[in-house]
Every structure is written in C-alpha cells, then in structure tokens.
Protein backbone atom coordinates (compact mmCIF):
# COMPACT_ATOMS: atom_id res chain seq x y z
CA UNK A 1 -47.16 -17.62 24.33
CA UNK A 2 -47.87 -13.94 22.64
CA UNK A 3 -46.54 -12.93 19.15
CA UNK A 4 -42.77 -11.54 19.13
CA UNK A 5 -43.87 -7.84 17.39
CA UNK A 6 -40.66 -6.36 17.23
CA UNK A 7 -37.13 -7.51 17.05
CA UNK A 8 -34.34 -4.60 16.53
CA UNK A 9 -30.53 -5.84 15.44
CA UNK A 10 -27.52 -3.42 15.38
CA UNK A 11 -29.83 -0.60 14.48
CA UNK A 12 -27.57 2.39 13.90
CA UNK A 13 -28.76 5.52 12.55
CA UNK A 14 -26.22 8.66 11.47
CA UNK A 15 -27.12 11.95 10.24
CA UNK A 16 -23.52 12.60 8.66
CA UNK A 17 -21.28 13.51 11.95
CA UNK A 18 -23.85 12.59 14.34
CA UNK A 19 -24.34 9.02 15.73
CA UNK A 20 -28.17 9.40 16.85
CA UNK A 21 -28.14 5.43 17.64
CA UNK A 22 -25.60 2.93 18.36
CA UNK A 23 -26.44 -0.66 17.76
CA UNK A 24 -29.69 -0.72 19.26
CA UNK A 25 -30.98 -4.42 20.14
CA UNK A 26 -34.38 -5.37 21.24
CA UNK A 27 -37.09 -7.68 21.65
CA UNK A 28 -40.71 -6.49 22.65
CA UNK A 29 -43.43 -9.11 22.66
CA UNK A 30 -47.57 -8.90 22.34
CA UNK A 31 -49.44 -7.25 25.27
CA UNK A 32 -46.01 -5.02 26.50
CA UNK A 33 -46.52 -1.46 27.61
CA UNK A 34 -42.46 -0.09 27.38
CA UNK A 35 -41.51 3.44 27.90
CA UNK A 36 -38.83 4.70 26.53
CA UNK A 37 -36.83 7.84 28.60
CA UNK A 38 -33.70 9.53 28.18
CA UNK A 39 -31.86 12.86 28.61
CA UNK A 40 -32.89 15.16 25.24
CA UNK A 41 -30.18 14.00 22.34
CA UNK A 42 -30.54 10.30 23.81
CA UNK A 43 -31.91 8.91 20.32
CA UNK A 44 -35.28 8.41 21.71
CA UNK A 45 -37.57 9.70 19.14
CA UNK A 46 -34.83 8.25 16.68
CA UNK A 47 -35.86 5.02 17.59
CA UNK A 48 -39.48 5.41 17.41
CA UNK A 49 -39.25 7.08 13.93
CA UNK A 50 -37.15 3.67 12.58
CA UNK A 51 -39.97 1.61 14.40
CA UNK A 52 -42.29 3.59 12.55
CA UNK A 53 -40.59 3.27 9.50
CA UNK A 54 -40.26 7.44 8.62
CA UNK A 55 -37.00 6.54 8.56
CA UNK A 56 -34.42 3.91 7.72
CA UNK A 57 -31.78 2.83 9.72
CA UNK A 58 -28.20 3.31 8.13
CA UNK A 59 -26.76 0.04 9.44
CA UNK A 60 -29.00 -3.46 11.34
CA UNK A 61 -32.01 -5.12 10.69
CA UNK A 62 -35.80 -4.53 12.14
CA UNK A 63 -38.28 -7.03 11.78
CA UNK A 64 -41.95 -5.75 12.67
CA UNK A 65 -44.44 -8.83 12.62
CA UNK A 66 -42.34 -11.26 11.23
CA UNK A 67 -41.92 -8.69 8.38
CA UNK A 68 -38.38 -6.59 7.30
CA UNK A 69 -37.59 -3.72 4.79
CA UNK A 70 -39.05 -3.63 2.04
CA UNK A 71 -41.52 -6.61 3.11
CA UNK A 72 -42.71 -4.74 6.22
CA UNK A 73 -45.70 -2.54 3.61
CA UNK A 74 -48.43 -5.42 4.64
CA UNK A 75 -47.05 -4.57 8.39
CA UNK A 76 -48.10 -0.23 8.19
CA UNK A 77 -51.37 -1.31 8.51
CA UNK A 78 -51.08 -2.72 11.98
CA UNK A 79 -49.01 0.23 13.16
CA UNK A 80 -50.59 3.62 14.71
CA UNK A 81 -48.01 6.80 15.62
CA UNK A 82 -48.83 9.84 17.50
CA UNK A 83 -45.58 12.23 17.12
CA UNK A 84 -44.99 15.67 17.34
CA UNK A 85 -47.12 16.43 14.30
CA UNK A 86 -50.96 15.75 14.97
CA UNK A 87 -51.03 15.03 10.55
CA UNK A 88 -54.46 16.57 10.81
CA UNK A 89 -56.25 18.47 8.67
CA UNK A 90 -57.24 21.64 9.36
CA UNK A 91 -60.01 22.37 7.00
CA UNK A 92 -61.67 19.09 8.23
CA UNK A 93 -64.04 18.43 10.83
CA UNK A 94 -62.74 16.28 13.82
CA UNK A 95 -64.91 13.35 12.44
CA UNK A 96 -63.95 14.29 8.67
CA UNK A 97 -60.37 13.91 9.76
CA UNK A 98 -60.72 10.61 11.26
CA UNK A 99 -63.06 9.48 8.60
CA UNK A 100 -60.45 10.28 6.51
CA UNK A 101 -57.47 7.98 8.24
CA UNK A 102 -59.84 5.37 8.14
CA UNK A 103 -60.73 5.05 4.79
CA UNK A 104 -57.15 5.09 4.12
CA UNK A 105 -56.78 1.82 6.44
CA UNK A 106 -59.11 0.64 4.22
CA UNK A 107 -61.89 -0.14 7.33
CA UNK A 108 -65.45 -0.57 6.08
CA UNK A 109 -67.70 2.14 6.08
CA UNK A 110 -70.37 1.06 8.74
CA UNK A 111 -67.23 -0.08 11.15
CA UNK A 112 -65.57 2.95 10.66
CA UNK A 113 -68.52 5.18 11.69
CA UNK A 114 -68.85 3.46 14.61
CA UNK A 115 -65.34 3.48 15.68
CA UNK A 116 -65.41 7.56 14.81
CA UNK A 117 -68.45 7.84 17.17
CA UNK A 118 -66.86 5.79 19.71
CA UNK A 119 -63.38 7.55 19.52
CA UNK A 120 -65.12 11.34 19.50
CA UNK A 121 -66.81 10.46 22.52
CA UNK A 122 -63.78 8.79 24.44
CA UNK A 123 -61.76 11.38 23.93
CA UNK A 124 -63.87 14.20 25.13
CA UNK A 125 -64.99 16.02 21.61
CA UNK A 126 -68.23 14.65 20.90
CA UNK A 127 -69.77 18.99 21.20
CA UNK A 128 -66.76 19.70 18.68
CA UNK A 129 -66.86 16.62 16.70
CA UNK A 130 -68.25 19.15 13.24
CA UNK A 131 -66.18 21.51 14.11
CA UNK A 132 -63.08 22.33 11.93
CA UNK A 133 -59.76 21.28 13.29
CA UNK A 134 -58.58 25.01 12.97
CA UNK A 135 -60.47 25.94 15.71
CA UNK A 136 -59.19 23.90 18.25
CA UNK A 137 -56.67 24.36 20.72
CA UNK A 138 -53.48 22.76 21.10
CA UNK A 139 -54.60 20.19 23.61
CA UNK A 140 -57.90 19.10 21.18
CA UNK A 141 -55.51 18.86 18.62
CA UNK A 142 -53.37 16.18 20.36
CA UNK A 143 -56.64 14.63 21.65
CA UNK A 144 -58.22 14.33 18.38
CA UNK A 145 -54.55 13.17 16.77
CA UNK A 146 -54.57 10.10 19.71
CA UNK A 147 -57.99 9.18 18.16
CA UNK A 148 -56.01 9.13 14.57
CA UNK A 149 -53.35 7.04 15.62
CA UNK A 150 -55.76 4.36 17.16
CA UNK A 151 -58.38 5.23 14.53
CA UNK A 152 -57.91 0.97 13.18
CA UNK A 153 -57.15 -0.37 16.38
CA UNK A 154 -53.42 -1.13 15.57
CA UNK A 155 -51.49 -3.94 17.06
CA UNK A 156 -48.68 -1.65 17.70
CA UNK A 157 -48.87 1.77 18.57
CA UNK A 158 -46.08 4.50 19.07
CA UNK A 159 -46.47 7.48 20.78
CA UNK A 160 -43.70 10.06 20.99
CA UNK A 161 -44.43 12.69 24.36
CA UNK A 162 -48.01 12.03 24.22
CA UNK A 163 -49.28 14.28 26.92
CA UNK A 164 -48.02 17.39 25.72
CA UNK A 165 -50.51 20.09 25.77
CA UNK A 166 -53.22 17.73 28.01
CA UNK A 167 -54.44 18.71 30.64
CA UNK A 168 -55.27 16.20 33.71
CA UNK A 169 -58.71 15.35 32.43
CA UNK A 170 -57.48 15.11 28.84
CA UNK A 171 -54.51 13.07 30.12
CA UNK A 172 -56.90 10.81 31.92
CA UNK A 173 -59.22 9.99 29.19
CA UNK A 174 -56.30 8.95 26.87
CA UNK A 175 -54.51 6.31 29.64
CA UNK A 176 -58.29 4.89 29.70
CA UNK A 177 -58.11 4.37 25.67
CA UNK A 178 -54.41 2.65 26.33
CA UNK A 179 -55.52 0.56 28.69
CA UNK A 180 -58.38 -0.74 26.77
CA UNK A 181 -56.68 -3.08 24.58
CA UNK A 182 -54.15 -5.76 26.52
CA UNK A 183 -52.79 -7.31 23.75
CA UNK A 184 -51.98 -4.12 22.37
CA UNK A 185 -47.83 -3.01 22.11
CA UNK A 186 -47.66 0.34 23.25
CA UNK A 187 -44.06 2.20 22.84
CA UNK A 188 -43.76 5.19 24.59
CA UNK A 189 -40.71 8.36 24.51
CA UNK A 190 -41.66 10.50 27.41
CA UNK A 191 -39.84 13.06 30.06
CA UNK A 192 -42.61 12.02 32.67
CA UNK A 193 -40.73 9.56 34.80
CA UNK A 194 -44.17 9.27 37.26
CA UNK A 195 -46.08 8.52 34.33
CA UNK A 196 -43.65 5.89 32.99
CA UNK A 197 -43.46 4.41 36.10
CA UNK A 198 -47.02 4.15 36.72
CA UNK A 199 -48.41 3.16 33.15
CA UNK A 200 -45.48 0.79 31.94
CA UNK A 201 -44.46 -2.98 32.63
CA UNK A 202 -40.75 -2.13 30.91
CA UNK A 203 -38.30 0.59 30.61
CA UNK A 204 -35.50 1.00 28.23
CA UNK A 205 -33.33 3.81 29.58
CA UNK A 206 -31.22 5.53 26.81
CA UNK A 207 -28.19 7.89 27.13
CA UNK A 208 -26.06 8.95 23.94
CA UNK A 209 -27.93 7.14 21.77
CA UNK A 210 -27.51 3.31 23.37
CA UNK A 211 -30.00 1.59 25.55
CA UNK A 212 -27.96 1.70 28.89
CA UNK A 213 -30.57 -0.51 31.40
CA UNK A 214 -33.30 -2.38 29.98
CA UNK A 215 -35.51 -2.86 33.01
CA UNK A 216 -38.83 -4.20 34.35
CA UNK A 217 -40.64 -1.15 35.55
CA UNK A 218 -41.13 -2.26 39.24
CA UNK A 219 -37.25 -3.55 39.49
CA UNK A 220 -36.45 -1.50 42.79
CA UNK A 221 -33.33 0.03 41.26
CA UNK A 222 -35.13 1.22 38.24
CA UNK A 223 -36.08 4.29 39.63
CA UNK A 224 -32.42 4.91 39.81
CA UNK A 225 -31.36 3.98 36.96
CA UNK A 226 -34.07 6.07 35.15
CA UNK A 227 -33.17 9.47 37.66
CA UNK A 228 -29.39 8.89 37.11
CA UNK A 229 -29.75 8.96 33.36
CA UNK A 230 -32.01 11.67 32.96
CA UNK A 231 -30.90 14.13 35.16
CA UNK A 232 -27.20 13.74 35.21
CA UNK A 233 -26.52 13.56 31.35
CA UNK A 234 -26.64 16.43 29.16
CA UNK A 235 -27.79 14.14 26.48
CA UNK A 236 -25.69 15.41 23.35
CA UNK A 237 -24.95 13.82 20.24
CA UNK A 238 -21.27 12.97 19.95
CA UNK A 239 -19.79 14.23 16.85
C-alpha cells in the first residue's frame, strides 16, 4: 500500500469578510493524479497555496508526509509548485535559473547538471537554454518555470492553471514530463474540463469554497457534476 501524502482537516481560510474555504477535508495518497476545478471564487488556488504552505490556514490541521505546521520545513523539500508566478529570474539564463533552484534543494552538482540538461531538452529549450529569461515569451516562461518546479523531482507537485500561455506542442511536452513519474502526487487547479478528464484518476469539484463531489474521474456522472458546477455558479465569495 502507497504512502498517505496529504491529509487536510477542517481547513478554513478567511481573508477578513471573505470565507475563501470552508472546512476542507481530504485524503490523497502516493501515485494520485487529482484535478481540482471550480467556478472562479471557488477557493481553488486557496487550497493549493495552503498545500503549498504560502499560506496558513486560519482554522484545521494539514499534515504533508506525516509532517504538520511548523514540523512540515523537512517536508518543502519534497514539494514542487508551478503558480501564476514563473519565480524566475530574468537576468539568468534558462539553465542559470534552474541551476539556481537546484542548488537551493541542495542536489549535488554533477546530478544537478544532468537533470538541467535533461529538463532543457524535455521541455523544448535546449537552442535557448543560454539565453536570458528576459527574452522569452510568455509560453517559454511557463515552460522553463514547469522545469523549476520539477527541477528535484518532488514527491508532490502542485500546479495551479498550468497550460496557460502553451501552445499544443508546448502543452504536449509537459503531460509527457507528468506522466513520467507514477508514484508522483500531482494536484492540479485548472478551467480545462477535457484536460482534467483526460489526464486525472480523481476530481474534487469545488463551489463557494467547499469541495461539493469528490469523484473518480471516469465515474459516469462526473462529467456532470464537473459541467453543473462550473458553468452554472458564478463562483463568488460570500461575505
């Protein structure tokens, strides 16, 4: 039987008069590919920010391999995040920039050259890798930030609206990075309900900051579920 990774208790999170989350509970175990969809305003990227730990619930627990709170430091290092911000440096080369994330996983020099030559080349920048970051457009940017979130092959790995600014190609040569690694936890907030569908053994379907079906992705009412949710709600925090 595969590691528990993440177990979420009565996570609530407020931002004074809003209620972004309402007792969230949830168990995800080793090797689980979940997506995570919702009208905008649902709490989505909420909930990946807590599981990242940017930011602290106000009220439940969250225990991230076996680790919570203040415990959970020893945990970072098995965590990756692409979010909105790619966290990359402009003035540095693509490889600079991932040489740089590596070295502050602490990954030994000779293993982390490799895995920079390896990443570069999966993700389609191996002409641009001495380029600076600067240059780039918005859809090498997000390429290059994918590589930065997987830079020390985490065990968990969070990835809020991932395909924005990919195109097909681009899109393509990320799924074949997720799909690499089985064992791997992959989280996923997305609006792409063909994309969830197709990539994902589980969805949790939020509305109004609550997970309102949590379903197994080829349950043949979870398409409903997921279309009644999302395109019905108009997904606003309740004040």
């Amino acid at each position: 039987m595969g590691e528990t990774v993440l177990i979420a208790e009565d996570i609530c999170r407020d931002y004074g008069c809003l209620n972004a989350l309402n007792g969230i509970n949830l168990r995800v175990e080793e090797g689980e590919f979940i997506a995570i969809i919702g009208p905008n305003g649902a709490g989505k990227s909420t909930l990946l920010k807590i599981f990242a730990s940017l930011i602290s619930p106000t009220e439940g627990t969250l225990q991230i391999f076996g680790t919570k709170g203040n415990d959970r430091e020893d945990a970072q290092d098995r965590i990756g995040m692409l979010s909105h911000e790619t966290f990359l440096y402009d003035n540095l080369t693509a490889r600079e920039n991932l040489l740089f994330f590596g070295k502050l996983y602490g990954m030994e020099p000779a293993d982390l050259a490799e895995r920079c030559d390896y990443l570069i080349r999966k993700i389609g920048l191996w002409k641009r890798a001495e380029d600076p970051v600067k240059n780039f457009s918005r859809g090498m940017k997000q390429r290059l930030s994918f590589a930065r979130a997987i830079i020390h092959d985490p065990s968990l790995l969070l990835l809020d609206e991932p395909y924005t600014g990919l195109d097909m190609n681009a899109a393509s040569l990320m799924e074949n990075l997720l799909m690499e690694k089985s064992d791997m936890v992959k989280i996923m907030v997305t609006h792409d309900l063909d994309k969830a569908f197709r990539l994902c053994s589980r969805l949790l379907i939020m509305e109004g900051g609550n997970i309102v079906h949590d379903v197994v992705a080829n349950d043949p009412n979870a398409r409903k579920f997921a279309e009644a949710v999302c395109f019905s709600s108009g997904g606003q925090f309740k004040c």
